[in-house]
Protein backbone atom coordinates (compact mmCIF):
# COMPACT_ATOMS: atom_id res chain seq x y z
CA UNK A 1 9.66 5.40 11.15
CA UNK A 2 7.98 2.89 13.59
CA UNK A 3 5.34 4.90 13.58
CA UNK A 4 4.66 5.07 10.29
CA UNK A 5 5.20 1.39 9.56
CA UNK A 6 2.27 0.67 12.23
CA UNK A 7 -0.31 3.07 10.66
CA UNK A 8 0.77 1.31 7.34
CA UNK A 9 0.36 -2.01 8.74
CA UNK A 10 -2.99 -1.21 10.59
CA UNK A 11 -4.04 0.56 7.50
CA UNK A 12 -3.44 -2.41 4.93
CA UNK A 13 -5.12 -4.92 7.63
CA UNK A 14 -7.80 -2.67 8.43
CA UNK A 15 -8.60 -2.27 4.21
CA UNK A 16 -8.22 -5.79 3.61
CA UNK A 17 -10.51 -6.78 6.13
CA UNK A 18 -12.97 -5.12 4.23
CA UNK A 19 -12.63 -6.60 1.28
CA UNK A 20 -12.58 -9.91 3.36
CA UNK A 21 -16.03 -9.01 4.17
CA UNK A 22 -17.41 -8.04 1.14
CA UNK A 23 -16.84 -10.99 -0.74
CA UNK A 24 -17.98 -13.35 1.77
CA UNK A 25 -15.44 -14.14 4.48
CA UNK A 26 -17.58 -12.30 7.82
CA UNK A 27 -18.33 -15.80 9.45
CA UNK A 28 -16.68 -19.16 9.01
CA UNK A 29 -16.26 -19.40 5.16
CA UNK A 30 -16.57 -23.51 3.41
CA UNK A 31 -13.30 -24.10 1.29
CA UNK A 32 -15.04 -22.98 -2.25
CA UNK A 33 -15.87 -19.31 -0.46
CA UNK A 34 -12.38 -19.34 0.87
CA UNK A 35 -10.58 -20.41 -2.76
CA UNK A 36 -12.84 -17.73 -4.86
CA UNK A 37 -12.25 -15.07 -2.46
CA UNK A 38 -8.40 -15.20 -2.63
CA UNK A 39 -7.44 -14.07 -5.98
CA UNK A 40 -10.31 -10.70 -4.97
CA UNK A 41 -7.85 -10.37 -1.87
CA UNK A 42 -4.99 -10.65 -3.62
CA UNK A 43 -6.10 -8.05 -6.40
CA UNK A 44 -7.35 -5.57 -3.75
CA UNK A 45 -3.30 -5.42 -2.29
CA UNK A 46 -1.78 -4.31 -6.20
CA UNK A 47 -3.20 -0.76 -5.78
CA UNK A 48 -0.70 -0.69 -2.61
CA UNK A 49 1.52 -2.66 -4.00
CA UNK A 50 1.67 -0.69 -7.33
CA UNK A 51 1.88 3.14 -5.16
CA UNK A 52 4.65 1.88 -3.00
CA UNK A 53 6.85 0.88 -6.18
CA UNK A 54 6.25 4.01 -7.43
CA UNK A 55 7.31 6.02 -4.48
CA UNK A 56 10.07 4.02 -4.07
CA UNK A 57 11.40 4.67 -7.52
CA UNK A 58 10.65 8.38 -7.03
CA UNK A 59 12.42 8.44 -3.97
CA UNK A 60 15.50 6.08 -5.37
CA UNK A 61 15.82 8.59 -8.44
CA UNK A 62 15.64 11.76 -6.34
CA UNK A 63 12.77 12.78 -8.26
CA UNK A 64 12.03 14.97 -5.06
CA UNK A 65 12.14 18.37 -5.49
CA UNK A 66 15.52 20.11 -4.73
CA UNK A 67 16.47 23.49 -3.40
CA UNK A 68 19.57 25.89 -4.18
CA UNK A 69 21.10 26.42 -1.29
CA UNK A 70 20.57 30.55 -0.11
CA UNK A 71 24.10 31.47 -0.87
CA UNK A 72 24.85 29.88 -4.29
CA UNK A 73 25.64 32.10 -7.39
CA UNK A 74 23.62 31.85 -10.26
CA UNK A 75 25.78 32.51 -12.35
């Protein structure tokens, strides 16, 4: 699990930095840059956000896939 968490981590930075540097944050940004750019920040997590809720509730509601096990009767 670690692992995992640490690719997630890296991952989020790594895609947020991006978006950092798209809408103007590369170099040392004045305080109007900084204020506008937030809320585009902020909107680029929800995707994340919004996929980890759902797997969460999939996951939670055992909306996995489930097996018989090889020696039950059908019937």
């Amino acid at each position: 699990m670690p692992t995992i968490q640490r690719f997630g981590c890296a991952f989020g930075a790594a895609c947020i930095g991006i978006v950092g540097n798209a809408v103007g944050l590369e170099r040392m940004p004045t305080q109007a840059i900084a204020a506008s750019a937030a809320p585009l920040i902020f909107a680029a997590c929800l995707p994340f956000a919004l996929l980890a809720v759902v797997a969460a509730w999939r996951f939670v509601a055992g909306d996995a896939p489930s097996r018989a096990p090889s020696g039950a009767n059908s019937g």
